[in-house]
Structure formats: C-alpha cells, structure tokens
Protein backbone atom coordinates (compact mmCIF):
# COMPACT_ATOMS: atom_id res chain seq x y z
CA UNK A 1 -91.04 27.80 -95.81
CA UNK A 2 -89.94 24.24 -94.96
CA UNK A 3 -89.99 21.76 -97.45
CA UNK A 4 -91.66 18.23 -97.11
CA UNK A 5 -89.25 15.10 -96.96
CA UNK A 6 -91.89 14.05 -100.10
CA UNK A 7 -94.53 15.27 -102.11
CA UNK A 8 -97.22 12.36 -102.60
CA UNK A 9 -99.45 13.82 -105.96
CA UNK A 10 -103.11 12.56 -106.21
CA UNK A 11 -103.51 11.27 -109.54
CA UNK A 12 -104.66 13.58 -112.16
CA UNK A 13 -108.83 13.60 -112.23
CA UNK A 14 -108.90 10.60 -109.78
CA UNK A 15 -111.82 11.84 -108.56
CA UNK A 16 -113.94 12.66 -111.28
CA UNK A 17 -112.30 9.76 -113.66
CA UNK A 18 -114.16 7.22 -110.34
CA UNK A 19 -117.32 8.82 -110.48
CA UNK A 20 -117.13 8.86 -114.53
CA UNK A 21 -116.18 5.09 -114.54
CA UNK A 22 -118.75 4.35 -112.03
CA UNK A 23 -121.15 6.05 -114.54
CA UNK A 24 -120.12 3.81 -117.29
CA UNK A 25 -119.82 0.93 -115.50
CA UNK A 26 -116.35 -0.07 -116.85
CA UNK A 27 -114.50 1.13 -112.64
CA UNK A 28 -113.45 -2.32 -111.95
CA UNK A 29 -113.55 -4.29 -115.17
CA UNK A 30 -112.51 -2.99 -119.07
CA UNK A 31 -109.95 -2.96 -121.53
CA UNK A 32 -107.65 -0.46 -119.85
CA UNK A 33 -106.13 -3.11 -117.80
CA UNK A 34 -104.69 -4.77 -120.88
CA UNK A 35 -103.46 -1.61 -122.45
CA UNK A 36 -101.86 -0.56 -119.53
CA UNK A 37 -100.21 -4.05 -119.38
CA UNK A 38 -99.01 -4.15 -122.85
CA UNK A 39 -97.56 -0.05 -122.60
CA UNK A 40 -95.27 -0.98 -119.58
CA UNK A 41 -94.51 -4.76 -121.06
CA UNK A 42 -93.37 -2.53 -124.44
CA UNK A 43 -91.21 0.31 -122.37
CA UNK A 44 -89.15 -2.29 -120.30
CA UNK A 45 -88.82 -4.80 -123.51
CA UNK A 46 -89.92 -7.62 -121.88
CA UNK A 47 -92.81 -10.69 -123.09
CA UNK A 48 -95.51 -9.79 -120.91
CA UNK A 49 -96.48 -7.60 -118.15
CA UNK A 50 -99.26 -8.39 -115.13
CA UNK A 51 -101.26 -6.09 -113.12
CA UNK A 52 -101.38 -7.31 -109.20
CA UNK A 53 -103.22 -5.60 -106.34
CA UNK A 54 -99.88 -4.74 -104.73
CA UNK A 55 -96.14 -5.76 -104.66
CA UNK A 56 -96.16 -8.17 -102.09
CA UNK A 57 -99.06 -9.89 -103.73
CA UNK A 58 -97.13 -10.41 -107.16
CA UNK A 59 -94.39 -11.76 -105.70
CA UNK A 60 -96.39 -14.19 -104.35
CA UNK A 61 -98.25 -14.86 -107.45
CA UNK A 62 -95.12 -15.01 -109.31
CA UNK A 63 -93.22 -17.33 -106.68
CA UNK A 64 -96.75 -19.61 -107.44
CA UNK A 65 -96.33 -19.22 -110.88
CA UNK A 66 -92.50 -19.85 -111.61
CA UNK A 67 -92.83 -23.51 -110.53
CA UNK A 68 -90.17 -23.38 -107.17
CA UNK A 69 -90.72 -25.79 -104.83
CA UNK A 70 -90.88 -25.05 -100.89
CA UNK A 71 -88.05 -26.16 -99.48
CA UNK A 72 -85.70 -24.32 -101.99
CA UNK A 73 -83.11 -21.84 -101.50
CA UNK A 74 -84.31 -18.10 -102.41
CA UNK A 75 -81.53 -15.07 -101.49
CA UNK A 76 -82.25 -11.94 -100.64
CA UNK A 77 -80.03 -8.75 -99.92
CA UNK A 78 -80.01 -8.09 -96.01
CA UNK A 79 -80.68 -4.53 -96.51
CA UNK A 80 -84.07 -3.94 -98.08
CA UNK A 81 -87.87 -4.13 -97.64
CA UNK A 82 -88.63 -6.59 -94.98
CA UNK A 83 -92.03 -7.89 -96.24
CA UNK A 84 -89.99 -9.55 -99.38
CA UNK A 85 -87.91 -12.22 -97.26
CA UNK A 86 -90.98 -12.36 -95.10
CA UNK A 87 -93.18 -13.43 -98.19
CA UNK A 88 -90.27 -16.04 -98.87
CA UNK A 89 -90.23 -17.43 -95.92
CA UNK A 90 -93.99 -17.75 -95.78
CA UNK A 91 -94.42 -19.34 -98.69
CA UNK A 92 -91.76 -22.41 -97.56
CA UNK A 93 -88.74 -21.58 -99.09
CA UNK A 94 -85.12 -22.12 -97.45
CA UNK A 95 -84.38 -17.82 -96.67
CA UNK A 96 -80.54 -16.97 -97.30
CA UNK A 97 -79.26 -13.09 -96.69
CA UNK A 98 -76.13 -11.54 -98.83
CA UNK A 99 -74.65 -8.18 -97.40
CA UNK A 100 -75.39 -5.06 -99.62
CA UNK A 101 -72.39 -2.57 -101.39
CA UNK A 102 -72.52 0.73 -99.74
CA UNK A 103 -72.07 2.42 -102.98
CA UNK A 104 -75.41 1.40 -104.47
CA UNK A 105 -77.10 -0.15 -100.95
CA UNK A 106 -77.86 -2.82 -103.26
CA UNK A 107 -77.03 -6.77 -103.37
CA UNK A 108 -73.21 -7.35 -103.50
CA UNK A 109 -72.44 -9.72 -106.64
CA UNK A 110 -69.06 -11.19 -105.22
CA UNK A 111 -70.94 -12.18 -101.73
CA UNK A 112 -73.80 -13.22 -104.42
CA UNK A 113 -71.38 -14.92 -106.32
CA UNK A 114 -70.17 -17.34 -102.74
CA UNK A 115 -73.92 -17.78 -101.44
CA UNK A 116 -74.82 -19.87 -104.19
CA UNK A 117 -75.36 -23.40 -104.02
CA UNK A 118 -76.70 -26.63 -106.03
CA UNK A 119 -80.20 -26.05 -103.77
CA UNK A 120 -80.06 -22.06 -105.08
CA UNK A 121 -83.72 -21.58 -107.14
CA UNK A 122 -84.40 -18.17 -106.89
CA UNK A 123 -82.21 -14.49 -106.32
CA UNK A 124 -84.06 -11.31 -105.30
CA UNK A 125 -82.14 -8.07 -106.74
CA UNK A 126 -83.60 -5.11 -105.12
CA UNK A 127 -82.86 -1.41 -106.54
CA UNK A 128 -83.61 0.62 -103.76
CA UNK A 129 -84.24 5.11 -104.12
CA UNK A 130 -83.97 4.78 -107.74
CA UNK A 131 -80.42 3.80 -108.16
CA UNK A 132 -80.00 0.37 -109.72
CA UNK A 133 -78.56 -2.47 -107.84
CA UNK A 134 -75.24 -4.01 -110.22
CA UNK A 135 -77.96 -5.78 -111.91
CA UNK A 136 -76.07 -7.10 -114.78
CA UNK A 137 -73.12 -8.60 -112.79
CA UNK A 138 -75.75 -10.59 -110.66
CA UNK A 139 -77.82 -11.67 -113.96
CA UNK A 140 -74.50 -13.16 -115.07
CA UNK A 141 -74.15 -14.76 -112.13
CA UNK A 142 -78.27 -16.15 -112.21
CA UNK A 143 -77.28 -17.27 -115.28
CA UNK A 144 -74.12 -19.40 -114.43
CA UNK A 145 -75.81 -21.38 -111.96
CA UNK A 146 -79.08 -21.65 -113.98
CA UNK A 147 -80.75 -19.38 -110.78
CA UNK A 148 -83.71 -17.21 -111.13
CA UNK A 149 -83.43 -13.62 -111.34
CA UNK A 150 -86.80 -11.84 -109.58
CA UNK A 151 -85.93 -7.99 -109.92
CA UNK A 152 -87.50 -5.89 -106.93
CA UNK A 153 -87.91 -2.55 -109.11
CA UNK A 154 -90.61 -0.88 -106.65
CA UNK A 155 -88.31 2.34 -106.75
CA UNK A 156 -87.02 2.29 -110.08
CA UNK A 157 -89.30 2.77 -112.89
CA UNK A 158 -87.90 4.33 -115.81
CA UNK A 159 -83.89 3.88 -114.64
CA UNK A 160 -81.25 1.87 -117.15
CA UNK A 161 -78.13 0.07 -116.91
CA UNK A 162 -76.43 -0.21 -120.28
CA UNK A 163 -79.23 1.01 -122.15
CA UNK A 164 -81.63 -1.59 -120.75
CA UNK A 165 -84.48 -0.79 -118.68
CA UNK A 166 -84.43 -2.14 -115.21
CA UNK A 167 -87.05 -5.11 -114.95
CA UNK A 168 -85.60 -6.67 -117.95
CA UNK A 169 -82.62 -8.20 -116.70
CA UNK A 170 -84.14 -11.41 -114.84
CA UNK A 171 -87.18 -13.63 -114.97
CA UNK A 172 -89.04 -11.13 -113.57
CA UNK A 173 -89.31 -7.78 -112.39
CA UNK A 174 -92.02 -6.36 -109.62
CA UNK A 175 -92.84 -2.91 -109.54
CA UNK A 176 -95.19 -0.57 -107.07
CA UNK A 177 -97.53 1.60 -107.71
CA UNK A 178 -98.26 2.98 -104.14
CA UNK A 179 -98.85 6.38 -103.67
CA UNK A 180 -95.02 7.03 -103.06
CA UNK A 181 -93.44 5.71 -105.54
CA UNK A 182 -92.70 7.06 -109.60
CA UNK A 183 -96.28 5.91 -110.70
CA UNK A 184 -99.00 6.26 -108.45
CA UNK A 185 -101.93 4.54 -108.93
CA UNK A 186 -103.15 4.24 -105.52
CA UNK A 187 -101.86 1.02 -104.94
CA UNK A 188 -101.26 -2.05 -106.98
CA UNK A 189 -98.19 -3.03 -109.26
CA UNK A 190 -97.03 -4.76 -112.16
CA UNK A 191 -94.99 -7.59 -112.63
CA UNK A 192 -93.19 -8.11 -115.69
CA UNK A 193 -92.13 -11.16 -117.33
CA UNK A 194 -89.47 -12.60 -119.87
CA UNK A 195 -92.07 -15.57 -120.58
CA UNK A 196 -95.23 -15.30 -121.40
CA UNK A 197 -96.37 -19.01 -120.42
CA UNK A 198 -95.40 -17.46 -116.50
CA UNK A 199 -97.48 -14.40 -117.75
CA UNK A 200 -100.35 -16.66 -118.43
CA UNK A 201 -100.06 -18.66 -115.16
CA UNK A 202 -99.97 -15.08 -112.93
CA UNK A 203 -102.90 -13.65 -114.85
CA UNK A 204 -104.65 -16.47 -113.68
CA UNK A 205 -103.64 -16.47 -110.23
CA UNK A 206 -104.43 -12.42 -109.92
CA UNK A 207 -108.02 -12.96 -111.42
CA UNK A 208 -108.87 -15.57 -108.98
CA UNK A 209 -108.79 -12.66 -106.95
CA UNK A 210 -112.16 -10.99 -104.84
CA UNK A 211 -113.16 -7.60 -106.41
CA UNK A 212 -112.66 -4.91 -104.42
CA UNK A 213 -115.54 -2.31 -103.35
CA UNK A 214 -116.97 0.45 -103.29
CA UNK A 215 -116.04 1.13 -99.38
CA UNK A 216 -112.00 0.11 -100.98
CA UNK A 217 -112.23 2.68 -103.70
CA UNK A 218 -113.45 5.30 -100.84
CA UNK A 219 -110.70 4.73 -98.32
CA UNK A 220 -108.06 4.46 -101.68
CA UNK A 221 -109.17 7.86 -102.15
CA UNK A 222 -109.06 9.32 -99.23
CA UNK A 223 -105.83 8.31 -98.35
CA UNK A 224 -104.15 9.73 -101.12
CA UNK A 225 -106.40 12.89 -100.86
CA UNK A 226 -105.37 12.95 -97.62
CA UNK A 227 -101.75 12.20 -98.10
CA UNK A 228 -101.20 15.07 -100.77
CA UNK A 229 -102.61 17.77 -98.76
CA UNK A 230 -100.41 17.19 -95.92
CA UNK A 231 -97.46 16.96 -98.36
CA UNK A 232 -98.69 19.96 -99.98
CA UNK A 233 -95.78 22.83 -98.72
CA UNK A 234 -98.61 25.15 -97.72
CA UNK A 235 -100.58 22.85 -95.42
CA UNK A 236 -97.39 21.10 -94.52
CA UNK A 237 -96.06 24.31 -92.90
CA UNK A 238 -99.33 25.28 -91.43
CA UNK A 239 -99.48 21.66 -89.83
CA UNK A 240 -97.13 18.89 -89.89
CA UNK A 241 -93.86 20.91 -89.46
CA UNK A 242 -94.94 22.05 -86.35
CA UNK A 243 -96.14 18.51 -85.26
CA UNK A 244 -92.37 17.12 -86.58
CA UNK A 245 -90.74 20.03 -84.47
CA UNK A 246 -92.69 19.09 -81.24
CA UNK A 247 -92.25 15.27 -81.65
CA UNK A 248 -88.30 16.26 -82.49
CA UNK A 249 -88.52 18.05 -79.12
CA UNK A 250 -88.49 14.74 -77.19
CA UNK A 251 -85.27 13.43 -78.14
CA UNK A 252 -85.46 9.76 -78.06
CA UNK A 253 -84.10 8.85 -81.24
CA UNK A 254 -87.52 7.97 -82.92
CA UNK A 255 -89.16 9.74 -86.15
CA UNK A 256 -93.01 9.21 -85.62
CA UNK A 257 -93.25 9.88 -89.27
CA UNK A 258 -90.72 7.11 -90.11
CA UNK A 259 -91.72 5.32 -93.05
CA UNK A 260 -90.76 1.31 -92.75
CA UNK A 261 -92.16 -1.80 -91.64
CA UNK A 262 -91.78 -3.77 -87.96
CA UNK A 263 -91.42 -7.12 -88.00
CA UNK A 264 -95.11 -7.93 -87.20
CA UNK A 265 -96.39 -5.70 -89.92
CA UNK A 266 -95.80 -7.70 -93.36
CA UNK A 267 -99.29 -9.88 -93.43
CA UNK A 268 -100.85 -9.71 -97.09
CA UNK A 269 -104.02 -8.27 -95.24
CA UNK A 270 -105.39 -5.68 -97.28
CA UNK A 271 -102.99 -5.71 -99.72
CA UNK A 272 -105.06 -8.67 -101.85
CA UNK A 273 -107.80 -8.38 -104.14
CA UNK A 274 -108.45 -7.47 -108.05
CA UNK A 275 -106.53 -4.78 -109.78
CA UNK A 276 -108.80 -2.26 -111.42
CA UNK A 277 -109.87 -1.00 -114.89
CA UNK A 278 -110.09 2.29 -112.99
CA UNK A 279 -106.30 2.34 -111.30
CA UNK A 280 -105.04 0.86 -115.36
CA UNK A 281 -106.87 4.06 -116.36
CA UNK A 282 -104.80 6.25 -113.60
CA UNK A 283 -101.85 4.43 -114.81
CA UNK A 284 -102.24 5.14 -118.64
CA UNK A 285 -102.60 8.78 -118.20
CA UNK A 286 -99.11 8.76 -116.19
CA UNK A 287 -96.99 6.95 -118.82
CA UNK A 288 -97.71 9.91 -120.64
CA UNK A 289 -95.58 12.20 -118.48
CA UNK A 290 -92.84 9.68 -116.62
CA UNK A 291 -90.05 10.41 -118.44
CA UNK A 292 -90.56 14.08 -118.01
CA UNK A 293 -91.22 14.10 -114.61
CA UNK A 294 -88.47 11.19 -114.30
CA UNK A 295 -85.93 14.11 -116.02
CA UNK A 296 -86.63 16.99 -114.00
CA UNK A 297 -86.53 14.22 -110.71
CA UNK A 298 -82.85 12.97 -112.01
CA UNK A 299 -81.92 16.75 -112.56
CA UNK A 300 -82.63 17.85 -108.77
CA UNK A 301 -81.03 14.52 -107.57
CA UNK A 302 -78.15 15.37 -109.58
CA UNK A 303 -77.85 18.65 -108.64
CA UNK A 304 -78.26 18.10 -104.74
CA UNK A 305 -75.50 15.11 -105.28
CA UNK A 306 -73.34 17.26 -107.35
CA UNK A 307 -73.09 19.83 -104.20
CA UNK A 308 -72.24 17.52 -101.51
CA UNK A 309 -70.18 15.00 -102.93
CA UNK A 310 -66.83 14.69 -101.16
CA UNK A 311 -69.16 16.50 -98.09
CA UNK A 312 -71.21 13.20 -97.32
CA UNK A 313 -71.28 9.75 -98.31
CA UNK A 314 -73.73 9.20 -101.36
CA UNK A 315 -75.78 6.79 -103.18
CA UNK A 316 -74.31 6.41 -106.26
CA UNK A 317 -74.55 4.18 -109.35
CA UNK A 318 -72.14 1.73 -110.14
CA UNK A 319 -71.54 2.87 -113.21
CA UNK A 320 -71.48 6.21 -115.17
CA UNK A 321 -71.54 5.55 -118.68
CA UNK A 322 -74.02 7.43 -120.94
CA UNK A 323 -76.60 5.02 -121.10
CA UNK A 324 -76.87 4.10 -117.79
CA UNK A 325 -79.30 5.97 -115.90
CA UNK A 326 -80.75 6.33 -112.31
CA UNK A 327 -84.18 7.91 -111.65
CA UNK A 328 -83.26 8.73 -107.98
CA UNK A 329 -86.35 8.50 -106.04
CA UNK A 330 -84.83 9.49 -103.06
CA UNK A 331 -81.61 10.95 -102.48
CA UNK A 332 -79.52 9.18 -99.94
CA UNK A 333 -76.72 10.04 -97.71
CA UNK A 334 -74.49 8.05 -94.95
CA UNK A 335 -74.41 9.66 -91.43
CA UNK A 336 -73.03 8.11 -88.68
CA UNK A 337 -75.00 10.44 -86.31
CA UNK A 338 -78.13 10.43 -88.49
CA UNK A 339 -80.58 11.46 -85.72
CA UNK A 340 -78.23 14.83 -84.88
CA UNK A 341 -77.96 15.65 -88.57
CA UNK A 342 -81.49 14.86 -88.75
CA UNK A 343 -82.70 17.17 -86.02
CA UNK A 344 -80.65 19.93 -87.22
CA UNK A 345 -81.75 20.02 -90.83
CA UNK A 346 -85.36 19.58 -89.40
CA UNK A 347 -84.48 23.02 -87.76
CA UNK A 348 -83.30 25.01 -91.04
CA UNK A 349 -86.38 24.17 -92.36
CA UNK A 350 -85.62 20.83 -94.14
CA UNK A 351 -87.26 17.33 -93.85
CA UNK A 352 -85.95 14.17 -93.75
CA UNK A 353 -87.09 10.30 -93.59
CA UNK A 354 -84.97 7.27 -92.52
CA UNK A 355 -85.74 3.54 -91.33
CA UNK A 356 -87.63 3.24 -94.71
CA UNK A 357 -85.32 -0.23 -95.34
CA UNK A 358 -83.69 -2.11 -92.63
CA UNK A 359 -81.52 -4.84 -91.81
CA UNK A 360 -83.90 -7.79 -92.86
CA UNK A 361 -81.39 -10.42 -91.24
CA UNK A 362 -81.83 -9.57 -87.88
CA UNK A 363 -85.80 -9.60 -87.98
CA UNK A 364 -85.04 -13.77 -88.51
CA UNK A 365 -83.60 -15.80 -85.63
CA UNK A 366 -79.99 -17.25 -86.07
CA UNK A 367 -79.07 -15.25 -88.83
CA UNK A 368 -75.36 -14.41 -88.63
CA UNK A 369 -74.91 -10.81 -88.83
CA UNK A 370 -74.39 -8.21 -92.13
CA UNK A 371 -72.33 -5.88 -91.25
CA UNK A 372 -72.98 -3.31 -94.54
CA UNK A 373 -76.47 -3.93 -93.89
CA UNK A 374 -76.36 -3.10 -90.52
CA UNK A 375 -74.67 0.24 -91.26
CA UNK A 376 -77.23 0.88 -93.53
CA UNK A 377 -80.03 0.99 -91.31
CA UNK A 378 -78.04 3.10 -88.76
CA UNK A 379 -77.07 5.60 -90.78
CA UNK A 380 -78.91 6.04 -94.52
CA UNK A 381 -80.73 9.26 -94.74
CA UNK A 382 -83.26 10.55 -97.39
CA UNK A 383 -83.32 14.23 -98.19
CA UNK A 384 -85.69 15.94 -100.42
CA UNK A 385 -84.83 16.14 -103.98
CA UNK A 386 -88.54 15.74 -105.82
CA UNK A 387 -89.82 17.01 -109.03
CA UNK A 388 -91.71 19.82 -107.83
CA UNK A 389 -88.64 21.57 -105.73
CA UNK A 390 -86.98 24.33 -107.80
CA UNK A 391 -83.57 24.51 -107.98
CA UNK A 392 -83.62 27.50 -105.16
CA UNK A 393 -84.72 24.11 -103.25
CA UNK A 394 -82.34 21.77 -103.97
CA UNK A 395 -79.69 24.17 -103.22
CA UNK A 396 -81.20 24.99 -100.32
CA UNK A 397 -80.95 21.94 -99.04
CA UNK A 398 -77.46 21.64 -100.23
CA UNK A 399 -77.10 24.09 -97.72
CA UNK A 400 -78.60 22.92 -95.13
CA UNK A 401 -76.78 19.96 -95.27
CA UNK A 402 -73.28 21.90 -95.29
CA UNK A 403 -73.95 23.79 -92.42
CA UNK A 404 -75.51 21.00 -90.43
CA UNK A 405 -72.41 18.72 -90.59
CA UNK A 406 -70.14 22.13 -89.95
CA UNK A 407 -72.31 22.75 -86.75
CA UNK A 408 -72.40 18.91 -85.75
CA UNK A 409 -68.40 18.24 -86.73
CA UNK A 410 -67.00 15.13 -87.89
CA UNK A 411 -69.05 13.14 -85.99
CA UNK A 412 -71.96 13.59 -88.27
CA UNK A 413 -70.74 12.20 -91.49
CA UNK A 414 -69.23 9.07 -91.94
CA UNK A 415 -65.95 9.71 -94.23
C-alpha cells in the first residue's frame, strides 16, 4: 500500500467533546483557555503564554502589542512562510530579507549579524520541519543590538537547543495549531511571551476579538474530519493515490496537492476571531501525549535520516549535543531534480510534498536576490517520516529513495 506524504489525526473525541460543551454551555467561553495557557507557558519556561485564533493573527497582535513603530526595520529569513513578511509589511514596517543556511534552511546568523542596523526593531527566526533554526547565535546577536527576537515555532513544538525549549529564546515565540502541525487543535495558536506586561496587552487585543459560530465550529470540523480520512492509508489508496498518479501523468512540473501559499493568498480573512474554551480543551488533552508521540516522530525521522545520509542532502541540526533536540516534523531532502525524484517515488508507492516554503524575497518588488533561498524552493523535498509509520515504513521509504536516485543518476541529488 502507498503511504500518505502526512497523516492529519482528528483530535481525540472532537466530536462528542463539541456536542458535550455545547451541552454545558462552556464551547466558546471557560476556564480551559487559561489552563491551557499556563501548561504550554510552564513547558517552554517562559512568563506568559496567549491563545490567538491563528498564527498570522498573533503575530499581528504581538507586533501591536510590543510597541514597534511603522516605519521600522523588521528581518525576516528569505526562505520561509510567505504570509509572515506579508503581515510585516502590512502592518508598516520597513521589510528586510537575510539568506537561509542550507544545513538547517533556517536564518543565517553571520548574514543576520551584517543586516543589522541602528533602524533594526524587530528579527523573525523561523524553525522550519521541526529542526531549529541556530537560535541561540541569532539571540546573541538580538541582544547586541538591543533587537527583538519574535521566534516563528509553528513547526517546532517540543524541540530544544541546549536544553532550552524553542520559544524561549526571544521576546516571543508563535506557534500553530493547524491541523498539520505537532498539536492540532483545529486551528488557532499560542504565542508565548518573556513579559507578562506584553502578555497582558495581547490578551487584550485577542479578546477584542468576534466569537466565532456555530456555522465556524461546523466547517472546523469537517475539515479535519475530512482531512483525516483522506490521509487515512486505507482511503488514501482507495482514492487520492490514484488521483496523485493521474495528475502526475501530465507532466508539467506542478503538484495539485502542493501545500504553500501564492502571493495573493496571505489576507487575515478567516483566520480572525476568538480562540475557544472548546479548541483549549482539544489542546489540554494533547499535552498529555506530545512528548510521546514527539519520541516515536524523532525516532522515524532519525531512522529515515540515518539511511540516506551521505545518499542525499539533509536537514540537519546545527548542533548534536545531547540536549539539543529536533522534533522533525517533516523530513527534508535537497534534489536538484525534485520533480523526477518526485514522480518516481510517487511510483514505488511513496508520497511526497514540496513548495510548502518559498523564496519570500521574490514575492516583493526590488528585492535583490537570495541565492540559498532560492535553492531552497527549487529543490527541498518532504518525505514521510510520521508517528504512525512503522519502521517497515520508514525503511521503505529509505528504499525508495535509494533506488529512485540510482534510476534517475546524479542528476537527481544535489551532492
């Protein structure tokens, strides 16, 4: 059977724990929200922790709430999610790119280190699949030029560098809680917070908020019903394989089942709102099993990386010292003929996803180019390393990999 580039889970009892809440009355308002604050404000060490109806909105509460004036520089790494440097450039603030590493894909402290200036307010570290950015280099750096550190951890809940959690290194750190990512809560996030006078200021700013309804819950749902079935291996080879074989067929370089944003898809529409007593709920009941599920997801990841290193380039971490620790979301790889290599894993039964990050700098006009970040978006490929694969799986996939780049030659890796 093939296996699914992703397995999206619907929450455990998300169903009945709606119609339950609806029954009490306590679905949109209650004292879950707070507890659910406090438990992820305690496991990353910081002051304070916010719940926001998604990750775009809390970095928009957050910019609103740390006090930076428009006008202000705010840096961002060229390769990452575009609807962050979108958001900054909304909101009035001068945009400025740095290139990304290609061992980590994240922000590159030494061109970090020559982008700053005296008009510098605010740095955006993203950690992108899981494996943190070199977080602590560019939080000494922040901290030499009196800069803000906002920590993009949408991918990364649970991972360590040094010991420390990652969304404890800067001002700030905003996490996701889409269906996709390590806690699913369909939708929302959390920011967290090394002051608590910011905390207040953002609590404010999310509670000004609408409530959501009934006809919100419904489509929440349904979504992530919907989404889980079709990532479900059974109904995935009954269905969507055989769509993703067809739409392969054509041969024009696109993947219909791409996950990423366009350039004229980053509005905050639908992505506003209150966050729920309901989703908190969800959220609590998680904690309870992250770092287990986090374990087995770092043991497949390790695994797959463990059989193709020196095969493939990798995602790696900077650093492997024992407390240091990436949760691997996704496992990455560097092909310089991704959509061959792509095509043929498709074939032995293996699904992959790309164009999930991109080149931000070229979405913005006169932008000089990035030419890591460029590369990136070319050639970064996700395979299939999630909790629920067995190690039969992984190695399978391993496999698949191997024989791929055999059958493609040299072209299909990038050495």
């Amino acid at each position: 059977m093939a296996i699914p580039r992703q397995r999206i889970r619907l929450p455990t009892g998300a169903w009945r724990t709606a119609f339950t809440s609806l029954l009490r009355g306590d679905l949109w308002e209650g004292s879950q929200i707070e507890r659910f604050e406090r438990s992820v404000a305690d496991y990353i060490s910081v002051e304070d922790a916010v719940t926001v109806p998604s990750g775009r909105a809390g970095f928009r509460f957050l910019f609103d709430s740390m006090g930076i004036e428009p006008g202000r520089e705010v840096i961002c790494s060229a390769f990452g999610y575009p609807v962050v440097p979108f958001i900054v450039k909304s909101l009035g603030y001068d945009l400025k790119f740095v290139d990304c590493e290609m061992d980590t894909l994240g922000m590159d402290p030494k061109r970090l280190a020559e982008a700053c200036t005296e008009n510098t307010a605010a740095v955006i570290a993203t950690h992108l699949y899981g494996v943190p950015c070199q977080i602590q280099e560019i939080a000494d750096i922040c901290a030499r030029t009196n800069t803000k550190l906002i920590e993009d951890c949408a991918h990364c809940y649970g991972a360590t560098v040094d010991g420390n959690k990652i969304g404890s290194f800067g001002d700030a750190g905003c996490f996701s809680f889409e269906t996709s990512k390590v806690i699913n809560t369909m939708g929302g996030g959390i920011v967290t917070l090394s002051d608590a006078e910011v905390g207040k200021r953002l609590r404010e700013l999310a509670a000004q908020e609408p409530r959501n309804g009934m006809k919100w819950l419904a489509r929440r749902l349904s979504k992530t019903t919907f989404e889980a079935l079709v990532t479900n291996r059974l109904l995935f080879n009954l269905g969507v394989y055989q769509m993703l074989r067809i739409a392969s067929s054509r041969d024009d370089g696109e993947d219909r089942f791409a996950s990423g944003y366009q350039g004229d898809e980053v509005s905050l529409k639908g992505k506003m709102g209150r966050y729920t007593n309901y989703q908190a709920r969800l959220g609590l009941r998680q904690l309870k099993t992250i770092e287990a599920r986090n374990r087995r997801r770092t043991e497949n990841a390790e695994r797959l990386v463990g059989q193709l290193d020196g095969k493939i380039p990798l995602q790696k971490p900077a650093s492997t010292r024992s407390n240091d620790y990436a949760n691997f979301m996704l496992v990455s790889v560097l092909a310089s003929n991704l959509s061959a290599l792509a095509g043929a894993l498709l074939k032995k039964g293996v699904d992959t996803k790309h164009l999930y990050m991109r080149d931000c700098s070229h979405m913005f006009e006169g932008e000089r180019p990035f030419p890591n970040a460029a590369r990136a978006e070319k050639e970064v490929l996700h395979l299939p390393a999630y909790p629920e694969m067995s190690k039969a799986d992984v190695d399978r996939v391993a496999r698949a990999v191997e024989d791929s780049l055999v059958e493609l030659g040299s072209d299909s890796a990038t050495k």
